[in-house]
Protein backbone atom coordinates (compact mmCIF):
# COMPACT_ATOMS: atom_id res chain seq x y z
CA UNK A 1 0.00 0.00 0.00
CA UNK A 2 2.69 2.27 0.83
CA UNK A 3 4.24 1.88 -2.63
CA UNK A 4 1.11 2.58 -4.54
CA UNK A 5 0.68 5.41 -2.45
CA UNK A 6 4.04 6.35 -3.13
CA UNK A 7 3.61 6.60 -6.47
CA UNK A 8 -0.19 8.07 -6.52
CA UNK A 9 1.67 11.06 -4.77
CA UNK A 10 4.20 11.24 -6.96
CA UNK A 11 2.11 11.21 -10.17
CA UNK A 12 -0.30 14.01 -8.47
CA UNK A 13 2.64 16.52 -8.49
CA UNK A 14 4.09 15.99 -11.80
CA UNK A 15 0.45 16.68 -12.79
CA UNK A 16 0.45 19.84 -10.62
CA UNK A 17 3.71 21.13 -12.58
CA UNK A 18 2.32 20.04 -16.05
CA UNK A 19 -0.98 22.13 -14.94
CA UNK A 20 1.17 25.18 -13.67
CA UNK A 21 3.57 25.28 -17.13
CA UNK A 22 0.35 25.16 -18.96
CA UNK A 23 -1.28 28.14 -17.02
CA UNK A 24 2.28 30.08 -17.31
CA UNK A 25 2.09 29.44 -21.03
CA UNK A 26 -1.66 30.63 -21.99
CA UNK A 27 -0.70 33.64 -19.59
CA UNK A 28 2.18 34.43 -21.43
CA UNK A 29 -0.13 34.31 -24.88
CA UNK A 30 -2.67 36.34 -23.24
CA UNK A 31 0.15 38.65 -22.72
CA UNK A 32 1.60 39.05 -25.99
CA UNK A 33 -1.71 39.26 -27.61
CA UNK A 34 -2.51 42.69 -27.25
CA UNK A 35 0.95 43.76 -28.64
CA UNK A 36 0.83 41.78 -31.66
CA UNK A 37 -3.10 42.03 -32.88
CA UNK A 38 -4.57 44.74 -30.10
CA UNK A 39 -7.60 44.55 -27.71
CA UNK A 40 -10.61 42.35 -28.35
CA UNK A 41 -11.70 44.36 -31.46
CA UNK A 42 -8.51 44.41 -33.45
CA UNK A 43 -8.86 43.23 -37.05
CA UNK A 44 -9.30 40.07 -37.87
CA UNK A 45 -7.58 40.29 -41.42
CA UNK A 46 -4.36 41.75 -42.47
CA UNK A 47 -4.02 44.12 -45.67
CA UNK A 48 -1.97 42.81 -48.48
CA UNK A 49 0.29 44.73 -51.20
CA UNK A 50 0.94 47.30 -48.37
CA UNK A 51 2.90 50.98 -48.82
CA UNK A 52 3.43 54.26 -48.35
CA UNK A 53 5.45 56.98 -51.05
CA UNK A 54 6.28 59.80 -49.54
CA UNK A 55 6.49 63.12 -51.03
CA UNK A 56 10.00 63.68 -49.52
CA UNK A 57 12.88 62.28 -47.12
CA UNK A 58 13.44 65.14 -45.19
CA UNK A 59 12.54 65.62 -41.74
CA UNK A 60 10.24 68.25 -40.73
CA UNK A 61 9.22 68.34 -44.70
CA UNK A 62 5.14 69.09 -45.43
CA UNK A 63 4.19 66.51 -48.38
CA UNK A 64 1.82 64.15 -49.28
CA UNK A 65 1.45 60.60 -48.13
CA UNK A 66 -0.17 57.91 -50.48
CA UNK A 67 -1.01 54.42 -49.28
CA UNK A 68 -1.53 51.54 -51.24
CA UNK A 69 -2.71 48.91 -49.89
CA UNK A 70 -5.09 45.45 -50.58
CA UNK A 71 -7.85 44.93 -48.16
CA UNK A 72 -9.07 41.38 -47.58
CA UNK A 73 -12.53 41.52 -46.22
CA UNK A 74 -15.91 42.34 -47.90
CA UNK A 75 -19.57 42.85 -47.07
CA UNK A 76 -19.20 46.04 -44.54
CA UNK A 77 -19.34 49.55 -45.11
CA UNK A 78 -16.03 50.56 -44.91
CA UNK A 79 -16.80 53.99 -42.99
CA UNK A 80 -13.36 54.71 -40.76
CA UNK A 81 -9.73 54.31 -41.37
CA UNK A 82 -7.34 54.93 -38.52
CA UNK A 83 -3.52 55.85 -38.70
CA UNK A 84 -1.13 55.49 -35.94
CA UNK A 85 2.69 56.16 -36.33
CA UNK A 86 5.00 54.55 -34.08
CA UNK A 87 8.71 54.34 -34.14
CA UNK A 88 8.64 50.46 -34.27
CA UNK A 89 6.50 48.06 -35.97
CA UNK A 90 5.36 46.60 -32.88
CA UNK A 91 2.21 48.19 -31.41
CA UNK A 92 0.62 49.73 -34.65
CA UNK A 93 -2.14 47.56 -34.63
CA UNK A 94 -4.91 48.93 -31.98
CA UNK A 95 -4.24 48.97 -28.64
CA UNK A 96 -0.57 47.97 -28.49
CA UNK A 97 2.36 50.09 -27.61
CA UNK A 98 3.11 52.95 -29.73
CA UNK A 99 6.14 55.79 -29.38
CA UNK A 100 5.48 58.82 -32.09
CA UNK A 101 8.98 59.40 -33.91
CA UNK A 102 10.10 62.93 -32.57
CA UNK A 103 8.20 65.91 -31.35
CA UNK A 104 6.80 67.75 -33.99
CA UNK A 105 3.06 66.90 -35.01
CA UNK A 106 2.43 64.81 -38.43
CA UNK A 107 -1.17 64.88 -38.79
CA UNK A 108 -1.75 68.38 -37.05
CA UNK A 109 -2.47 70.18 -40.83
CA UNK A 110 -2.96 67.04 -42.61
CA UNK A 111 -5.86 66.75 -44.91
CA UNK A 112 -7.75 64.36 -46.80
CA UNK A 113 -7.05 64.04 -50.51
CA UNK A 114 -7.98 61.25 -52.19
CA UNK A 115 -9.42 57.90 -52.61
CA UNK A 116 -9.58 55.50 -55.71
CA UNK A 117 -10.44 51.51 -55.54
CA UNK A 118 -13.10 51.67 -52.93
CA UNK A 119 -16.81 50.59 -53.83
CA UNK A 120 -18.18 53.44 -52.10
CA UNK A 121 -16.39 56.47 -53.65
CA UNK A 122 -17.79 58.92 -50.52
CA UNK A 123 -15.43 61.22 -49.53
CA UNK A 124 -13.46 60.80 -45.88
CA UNK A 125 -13.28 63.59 -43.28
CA UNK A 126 -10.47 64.07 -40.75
CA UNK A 127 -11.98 63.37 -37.07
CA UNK A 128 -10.25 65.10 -34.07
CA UNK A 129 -12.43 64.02 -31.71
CA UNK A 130 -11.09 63.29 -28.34
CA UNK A 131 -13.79 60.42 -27.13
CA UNK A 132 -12.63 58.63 -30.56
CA UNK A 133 -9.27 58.11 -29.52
CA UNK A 134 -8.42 60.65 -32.52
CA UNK A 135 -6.59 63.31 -30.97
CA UNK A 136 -3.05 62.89 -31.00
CA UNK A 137 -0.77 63.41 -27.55
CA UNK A 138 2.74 63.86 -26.75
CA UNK A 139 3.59 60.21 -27.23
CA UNK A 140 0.98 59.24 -29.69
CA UNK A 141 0.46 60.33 -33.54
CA UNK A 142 -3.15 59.16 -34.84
CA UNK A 143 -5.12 60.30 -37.66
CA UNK A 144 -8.82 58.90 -38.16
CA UNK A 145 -10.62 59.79 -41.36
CA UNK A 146 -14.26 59.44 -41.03
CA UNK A 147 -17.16 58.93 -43.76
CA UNK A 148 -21.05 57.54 -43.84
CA UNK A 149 -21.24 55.44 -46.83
CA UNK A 150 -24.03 53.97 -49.03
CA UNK A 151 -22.77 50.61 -49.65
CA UNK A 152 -20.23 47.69 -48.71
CA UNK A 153 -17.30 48.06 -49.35
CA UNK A 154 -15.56 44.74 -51.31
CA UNK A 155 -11.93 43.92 -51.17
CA UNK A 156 -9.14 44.97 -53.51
CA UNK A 157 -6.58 47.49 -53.78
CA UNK A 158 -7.17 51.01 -52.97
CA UNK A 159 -5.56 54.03 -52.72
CA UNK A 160 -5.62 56.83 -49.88
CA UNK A 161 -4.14 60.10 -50.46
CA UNK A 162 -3.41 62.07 -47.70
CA UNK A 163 -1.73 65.91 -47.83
CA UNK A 164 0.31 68.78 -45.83
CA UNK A 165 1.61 65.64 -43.73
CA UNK A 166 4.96 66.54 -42.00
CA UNK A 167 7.42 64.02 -41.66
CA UNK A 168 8.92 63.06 -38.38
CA UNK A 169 11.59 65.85 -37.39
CA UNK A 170 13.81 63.30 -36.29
CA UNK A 171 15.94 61.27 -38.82
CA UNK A 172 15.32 57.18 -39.55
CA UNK A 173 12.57 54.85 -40.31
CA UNK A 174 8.85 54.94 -38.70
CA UNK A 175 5.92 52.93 -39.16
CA UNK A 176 2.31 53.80 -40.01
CA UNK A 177 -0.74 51.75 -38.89
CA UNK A 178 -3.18 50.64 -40.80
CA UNK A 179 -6.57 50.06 -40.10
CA UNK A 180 -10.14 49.93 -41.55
CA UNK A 181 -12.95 50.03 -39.38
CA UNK A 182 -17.07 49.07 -40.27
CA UNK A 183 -17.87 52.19 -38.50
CA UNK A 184 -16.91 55.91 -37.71
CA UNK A 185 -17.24 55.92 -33.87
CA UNK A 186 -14.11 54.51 -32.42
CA UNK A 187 -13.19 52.58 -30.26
CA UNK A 188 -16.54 50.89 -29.98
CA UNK A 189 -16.63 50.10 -34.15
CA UNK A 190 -15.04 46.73 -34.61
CA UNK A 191 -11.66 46.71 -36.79
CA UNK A 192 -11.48 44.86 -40.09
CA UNK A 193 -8.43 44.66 -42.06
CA UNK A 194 -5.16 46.37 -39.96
CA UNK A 195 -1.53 46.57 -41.54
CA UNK A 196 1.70 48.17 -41.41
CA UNK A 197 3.67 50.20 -43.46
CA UNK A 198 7.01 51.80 -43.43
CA UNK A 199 9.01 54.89 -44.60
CA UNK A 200 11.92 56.71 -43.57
CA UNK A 201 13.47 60.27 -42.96
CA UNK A 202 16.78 60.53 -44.06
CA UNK A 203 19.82 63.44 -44.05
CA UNK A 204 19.95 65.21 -47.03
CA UNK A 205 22.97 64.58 -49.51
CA UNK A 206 24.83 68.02 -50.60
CA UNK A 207 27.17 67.34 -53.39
CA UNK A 208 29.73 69.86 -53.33
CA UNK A 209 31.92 71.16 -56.22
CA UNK A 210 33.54 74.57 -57.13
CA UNK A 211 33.50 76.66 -60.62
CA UNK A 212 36.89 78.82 -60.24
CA UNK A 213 37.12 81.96 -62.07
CA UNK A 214 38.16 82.27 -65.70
CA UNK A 215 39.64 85.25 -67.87
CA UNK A 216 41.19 84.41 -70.91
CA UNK A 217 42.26 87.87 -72.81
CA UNK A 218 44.43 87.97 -75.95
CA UNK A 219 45.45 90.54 -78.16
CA UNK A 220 46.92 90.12 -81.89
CA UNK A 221 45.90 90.62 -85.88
CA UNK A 222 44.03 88.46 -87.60
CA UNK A 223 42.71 88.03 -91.97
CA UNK A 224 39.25 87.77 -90.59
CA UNK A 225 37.23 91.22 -91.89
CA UNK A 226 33.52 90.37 -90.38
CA UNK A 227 31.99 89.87 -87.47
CA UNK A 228 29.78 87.15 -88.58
CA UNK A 229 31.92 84.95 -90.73
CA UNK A 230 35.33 83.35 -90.68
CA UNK A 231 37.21 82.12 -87.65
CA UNK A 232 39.73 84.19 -86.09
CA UNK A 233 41.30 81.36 -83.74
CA UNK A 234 39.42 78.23 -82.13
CA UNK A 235 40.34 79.98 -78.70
CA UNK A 236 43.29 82.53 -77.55
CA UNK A 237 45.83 79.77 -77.99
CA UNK A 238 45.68 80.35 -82.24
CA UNK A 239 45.73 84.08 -81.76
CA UNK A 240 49.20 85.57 -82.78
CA UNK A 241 50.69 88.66 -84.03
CA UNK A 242 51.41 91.83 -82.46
CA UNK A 243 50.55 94.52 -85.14
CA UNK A 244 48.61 95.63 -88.56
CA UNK A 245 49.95 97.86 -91.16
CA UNK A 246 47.98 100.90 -93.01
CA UNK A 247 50.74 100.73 -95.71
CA UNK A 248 51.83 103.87 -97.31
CA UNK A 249 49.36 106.70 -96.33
CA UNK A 250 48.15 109.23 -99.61
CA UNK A 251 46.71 112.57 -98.84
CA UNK A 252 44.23 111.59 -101.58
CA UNK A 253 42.97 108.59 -99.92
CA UNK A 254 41.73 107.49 -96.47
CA UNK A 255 43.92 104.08 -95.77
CA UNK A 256 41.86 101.45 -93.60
CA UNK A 257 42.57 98.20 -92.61
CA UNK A 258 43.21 95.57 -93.79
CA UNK A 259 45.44 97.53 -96.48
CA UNK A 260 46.86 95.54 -99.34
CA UNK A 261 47.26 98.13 -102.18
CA UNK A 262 50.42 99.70 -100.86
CA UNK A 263 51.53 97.14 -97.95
CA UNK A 264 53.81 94.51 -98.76
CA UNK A 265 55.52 94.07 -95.12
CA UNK A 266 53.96 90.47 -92.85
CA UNK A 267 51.41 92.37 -91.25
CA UNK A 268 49.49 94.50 -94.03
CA UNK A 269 46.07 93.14 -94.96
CA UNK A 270 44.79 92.13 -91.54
CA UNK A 271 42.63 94.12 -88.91
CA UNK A 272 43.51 94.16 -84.86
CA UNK A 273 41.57 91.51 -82.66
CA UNK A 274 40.57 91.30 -78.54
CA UNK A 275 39.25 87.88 -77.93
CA UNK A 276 37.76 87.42 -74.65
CA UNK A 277 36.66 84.34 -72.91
CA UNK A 278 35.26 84.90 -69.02
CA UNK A 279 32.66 83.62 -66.44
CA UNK A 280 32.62 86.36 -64.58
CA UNK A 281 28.69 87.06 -63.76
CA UNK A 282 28.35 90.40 -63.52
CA UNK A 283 30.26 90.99 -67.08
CA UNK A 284 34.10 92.20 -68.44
CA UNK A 285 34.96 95.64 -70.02
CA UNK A 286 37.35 95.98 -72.41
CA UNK A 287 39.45 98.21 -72.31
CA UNK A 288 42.26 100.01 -74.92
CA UNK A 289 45.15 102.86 -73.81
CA UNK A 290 47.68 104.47 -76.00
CA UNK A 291 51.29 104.13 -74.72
CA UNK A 292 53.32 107.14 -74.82
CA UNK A 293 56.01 107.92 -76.78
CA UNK A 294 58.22 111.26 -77.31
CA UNK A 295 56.92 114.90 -76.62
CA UNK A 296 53.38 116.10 -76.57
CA UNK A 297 50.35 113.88 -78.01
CA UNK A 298 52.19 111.65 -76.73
CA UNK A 299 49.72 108.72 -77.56
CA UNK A 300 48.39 109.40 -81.05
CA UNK A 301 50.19 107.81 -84.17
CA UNK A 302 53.49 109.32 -84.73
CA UNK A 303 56.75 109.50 -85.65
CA UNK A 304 58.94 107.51 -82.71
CA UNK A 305 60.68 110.04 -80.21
CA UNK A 306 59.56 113.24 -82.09
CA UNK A 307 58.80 116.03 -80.69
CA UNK A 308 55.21 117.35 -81.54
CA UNK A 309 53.77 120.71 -81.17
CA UNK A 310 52.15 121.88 -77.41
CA UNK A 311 48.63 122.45 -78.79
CA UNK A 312 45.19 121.19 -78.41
CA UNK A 313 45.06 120.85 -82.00
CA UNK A 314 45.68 116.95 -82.22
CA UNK A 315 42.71 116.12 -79.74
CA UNK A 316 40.36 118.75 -81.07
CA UNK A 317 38.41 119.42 -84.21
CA UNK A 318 40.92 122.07 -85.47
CA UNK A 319 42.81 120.81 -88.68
CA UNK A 320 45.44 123.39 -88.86
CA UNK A 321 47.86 121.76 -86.49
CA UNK A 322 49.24 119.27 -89.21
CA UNK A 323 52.77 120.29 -89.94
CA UNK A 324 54.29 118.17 -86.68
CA UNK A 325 54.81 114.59 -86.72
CA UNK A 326 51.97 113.18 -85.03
CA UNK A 327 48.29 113.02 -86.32
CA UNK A 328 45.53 114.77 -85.09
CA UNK A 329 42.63 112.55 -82.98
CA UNK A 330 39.21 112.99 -81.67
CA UNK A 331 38.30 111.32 -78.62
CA UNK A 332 34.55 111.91 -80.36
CA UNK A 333 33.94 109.17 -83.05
CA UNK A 334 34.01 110.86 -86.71
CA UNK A 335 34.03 110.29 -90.59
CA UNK A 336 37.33 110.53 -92.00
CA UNK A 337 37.32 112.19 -95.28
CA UNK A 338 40.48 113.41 -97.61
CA UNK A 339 39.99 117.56 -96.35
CA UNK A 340 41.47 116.48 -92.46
CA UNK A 341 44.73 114.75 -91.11
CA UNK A 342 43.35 112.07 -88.90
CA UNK A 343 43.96 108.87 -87.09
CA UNK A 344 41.27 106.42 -85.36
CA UNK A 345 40.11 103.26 -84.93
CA UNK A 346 36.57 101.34 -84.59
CA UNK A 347 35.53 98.26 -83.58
CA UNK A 348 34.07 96.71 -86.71
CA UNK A 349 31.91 94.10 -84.96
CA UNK A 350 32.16 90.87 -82.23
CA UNK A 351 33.40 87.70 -84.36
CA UNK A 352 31.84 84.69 -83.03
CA UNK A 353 33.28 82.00 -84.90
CA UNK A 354 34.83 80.70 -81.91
CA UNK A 355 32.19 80.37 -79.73
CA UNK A 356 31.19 76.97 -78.82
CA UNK A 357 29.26 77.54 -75.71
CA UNK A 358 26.01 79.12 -77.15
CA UNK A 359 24.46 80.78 -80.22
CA UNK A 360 25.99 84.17 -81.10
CA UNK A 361 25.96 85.77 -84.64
CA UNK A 362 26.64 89.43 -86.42
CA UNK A 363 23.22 90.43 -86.14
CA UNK A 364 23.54 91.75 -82.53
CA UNK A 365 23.18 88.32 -80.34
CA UNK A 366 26.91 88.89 -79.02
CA UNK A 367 27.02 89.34 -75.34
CA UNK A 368 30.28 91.87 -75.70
CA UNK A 369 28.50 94.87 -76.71
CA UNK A 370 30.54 97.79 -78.47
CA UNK A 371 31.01 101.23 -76.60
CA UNK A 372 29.02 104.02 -78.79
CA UNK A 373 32.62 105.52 -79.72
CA UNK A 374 33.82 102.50 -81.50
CA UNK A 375 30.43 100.95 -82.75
CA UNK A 376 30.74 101.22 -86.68
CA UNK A 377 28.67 103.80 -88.06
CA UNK A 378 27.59 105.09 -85.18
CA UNK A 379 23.78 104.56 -85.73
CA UNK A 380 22.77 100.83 -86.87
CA UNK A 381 25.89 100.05 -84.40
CA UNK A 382 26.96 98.15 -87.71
CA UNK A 383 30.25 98.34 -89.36
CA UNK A 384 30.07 99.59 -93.67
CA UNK A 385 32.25 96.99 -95.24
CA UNK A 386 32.85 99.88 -97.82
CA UNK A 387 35.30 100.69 -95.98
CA UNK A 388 38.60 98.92 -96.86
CA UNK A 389 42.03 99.39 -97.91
CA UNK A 390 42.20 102.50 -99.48
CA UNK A 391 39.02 104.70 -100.38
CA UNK A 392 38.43 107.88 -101.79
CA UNK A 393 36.63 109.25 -98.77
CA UNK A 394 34.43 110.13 -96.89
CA UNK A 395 34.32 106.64 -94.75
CA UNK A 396 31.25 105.14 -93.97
CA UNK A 397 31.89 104.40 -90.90
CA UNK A 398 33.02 106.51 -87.92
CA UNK A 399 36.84 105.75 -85.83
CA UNK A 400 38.13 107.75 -82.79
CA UNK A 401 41.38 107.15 -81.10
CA UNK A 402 41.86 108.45 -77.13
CA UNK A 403 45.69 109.70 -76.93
CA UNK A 404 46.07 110.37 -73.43
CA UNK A 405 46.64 107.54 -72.14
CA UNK A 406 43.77 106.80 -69.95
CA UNK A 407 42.16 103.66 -70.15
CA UNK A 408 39.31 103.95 -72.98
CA UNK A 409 36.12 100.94 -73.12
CA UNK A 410 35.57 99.48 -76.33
CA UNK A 411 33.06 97.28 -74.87
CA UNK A 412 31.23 95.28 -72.26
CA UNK A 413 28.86 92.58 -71.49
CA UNK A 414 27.99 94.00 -68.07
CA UNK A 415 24.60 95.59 -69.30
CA UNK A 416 24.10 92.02 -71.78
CA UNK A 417 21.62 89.54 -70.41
CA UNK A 418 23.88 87.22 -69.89
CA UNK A 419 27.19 88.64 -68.99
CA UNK A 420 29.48 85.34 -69.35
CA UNK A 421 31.41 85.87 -72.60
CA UNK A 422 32.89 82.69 -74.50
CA UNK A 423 35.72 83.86 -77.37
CA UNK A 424 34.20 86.73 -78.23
CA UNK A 425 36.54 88.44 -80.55
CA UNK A 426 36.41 91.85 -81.35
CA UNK A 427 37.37 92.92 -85.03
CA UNK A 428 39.66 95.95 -84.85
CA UNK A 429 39.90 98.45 -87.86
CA UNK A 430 42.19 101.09 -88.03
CA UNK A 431 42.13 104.45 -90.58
CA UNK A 432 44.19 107.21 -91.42
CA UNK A 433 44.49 109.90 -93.30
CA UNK A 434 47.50 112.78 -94.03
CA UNK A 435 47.28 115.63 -95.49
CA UNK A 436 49.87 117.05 -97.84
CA UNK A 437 51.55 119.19 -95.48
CA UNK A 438 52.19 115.95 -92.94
CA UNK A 439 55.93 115.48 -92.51
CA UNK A 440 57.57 112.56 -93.98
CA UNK A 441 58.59 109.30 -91.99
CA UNK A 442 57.49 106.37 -90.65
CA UNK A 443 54.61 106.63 -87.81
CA UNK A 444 53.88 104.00 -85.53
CA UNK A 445 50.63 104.23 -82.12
CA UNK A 446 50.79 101.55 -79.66
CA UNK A 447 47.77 100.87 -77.26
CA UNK A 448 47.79 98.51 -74.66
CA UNK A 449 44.69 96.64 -74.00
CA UNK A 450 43.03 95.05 -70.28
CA UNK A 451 40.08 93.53 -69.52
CA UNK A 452 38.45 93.57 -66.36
CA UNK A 453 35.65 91.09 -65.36
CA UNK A 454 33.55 91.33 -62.17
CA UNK A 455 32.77 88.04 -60.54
């Protein structure tokens, strides 16, 4: 008897532990029910095909939130929807555990936009009432949209647009919960379908790089006689020479570049050229000064280390002065005709036949424009191409010349449009003219020539 009792007791606790492991167990399912699939009227179906787009990645960002999503269960009329977001998946579903990602309020100017794919096409309302479990707090984000429909709704993919949503303003992944509800009164509307989706806020990418500053200037002679055809170099690196011949000057005659009649030396037949290449944004100037050389009009063309009468004459419209060896100027741009001793230059036009980086022509699309001095004719601001070699006179076109030695613009793309300039080449024509009383020898002007861009 005692061993049968023995083991009767025995048997009796092992059942005892087996009952207590059992309890512990369903108590620990009770337990993690709530977390995973809520309170006693979470859904009972989980939404398929499942995501959100986002209208942008960065935090703290108003933009619209579209969710796609496949619901699962039909026959009810599908009247709220309810959206949680939570920093974890966990505790999406109604009536788990739910931390809102940052501080800043998603759903606080958020408004309904769309819907496409449900049966019932009735429009949803935002609710914000408290008793609804639709306000939000300090720890919880919800949104419930609202609606009184007129039919069932039947499963299948829809779409819910939502706008002026602002993302977290914290950086990294959150979760949205999803779920559809056979009523508009929460929390005591049973829950049908529930999901979760995911996005993420992210740090910006800057991509950094740097544009330095570019001048390229160069100053030489060139065959080319237009400003809208012909090539004067493919950039400053094919630009040579260092001067241009008027050839033997004849009272009777007004001599302009390029001269071939009565030139023979390398550089007769060509015309002066300032090519100009810059980024500079707010334009370049070019400018032109004459160099000095001997006594008095120092600057104008002239025999080398003469000495030339101390009048105005040479920079004025008096003719008289024409006995001394240096030619009379005007600062003013002028015709030259065969009655007045006189030495200028104009800038025939801006040669774009080595630009690459946009569309310029002769007809005035050139972003260099020319100074009013040295523009041609001085009133269609285009250049007579009457005017060559030698001509009987009057010119067609007007030339000036600056002798003292300050710095004198030719032109400028700082009132252009658009100020960057890409070898731009301006076309420079000289013209002179002696009368018979102008001594002998052989004259020579010299200008030096800057430009100056503003970045």
């Amino acid at each position: 008897m005692s061993k049968k009792f023995f083991v009767f007791a025995r048997d009796n606790r092992l059942f005892t532990r087996l009952m207590l492991l059992f309890t512990a167990a369903a108590l620990s399912v009770m337990w993690l029910t709530p977390v995973f699939m809520g309170n006693a009227k979470a859904a009972t179906a989980q939404i398929t095909n499942r995501k959100v787009t986002i209208g942008s990645g960065q935090s703290g960002v108003s933009n619209t939130y579209t969710f796609n999503f496949t619901t699962v269960t039909s026959g009810f009329h599908l009247d709220g929807i309810k959206l949680i977001v939570c920093t974890t998946a966990i505790g999406t579903y109604p009536g788990g555990t739910c931390t809102k990602p940052g501080t800043s309020s998603l759903f606080s100017t958020a408004a309904f936009g769309s819907i496409s794919g449900f049966t019932d096409t009735t429009v949803f309302t935002v609710d914000t009432a408290g008793a609804n479990d639709c306000v939000a707090t300090a720890h919880v984000e919800v949104l419930c949209l609202k609606r009184t429909s007129a039919s069932n709704d039947t499963a299948g993919a829809k779409t819910l647009v939502i706008n002026t949503v602002t993302n977290p303003n914290v950086t990294g992944a959150f979760y949205i919960g999803i779920t559809t509800y056979n009523a508009n009164n929460w929390p005591s509307a049973g829950a049908k379908d529930a999901g979760t989706v995911a996005s993420a806020v992210v740090t910006t990418l800057q991509v950094n790089a740097l544009v330095a500053e570019v001048l390229n200037f160069c100053v030489g002679s060139t065959t080319v006689d237009s400003d809208s055809t012909g090539t004067v170099a493919s950039d400053c690196t094919g630009v040579s020479g260092s001067s241009v011949n008027l050839g033997v000057l004849d009272s009777g005659k007004v001599n302009i570049t390029p001269v071939s009649t009565t030139c023979t030396a390398a550089d007769c037949g060509k015309n002066g050229v300032a090519m100009v290449r810059s980024n500079a944004i707010n334009g370049t100037v070019v400018y032109y000064d004459a160099i000095a050389n001997g006594t008095n009009h120092t600057g104008t063309l002239r025999v080398s280390g003469s000495t030339c009468n101390a009048t105005a004459n040479n920079s004025s419209s008096d003719t008289t002065d024409n006995t001394d060896q240096c030619f009379n100027v005007r600062t003013t741009a002028g015709f030259f005709d065969t009655t007045t001793e006189r030495f200028g230059m104009t800038v025939a036009g801006v040669n774009c036949g080595s630009t690459t980086s946009y569309t310029c022509t002769g007809t005035g699309t050139a972003n260099l424009v020319r100074a009013s001095n040295y523009n041609g004719d001085g009133s269609t601001n285009t250049y007579q191409t009457t005017d060559i070699d030698e001509i009987n006179g009057p010119s067609a076109n007007k030339y000036a010349w600056d002798e003292s030695g300050t710095a004198t613009q030719i032109a400028s793309s700082a009132s252009s449009t658009v100020k960057q300039v890409d070898d731009e080449a301006l076309i420079l024509k000289f013209a002179a003219h002696p009368l018979i009383t102008t001594p002998f020898g052989s004259y020579q002007a010299q200008a030096d020539f800057i430009a100056v861009s503003t970045y």
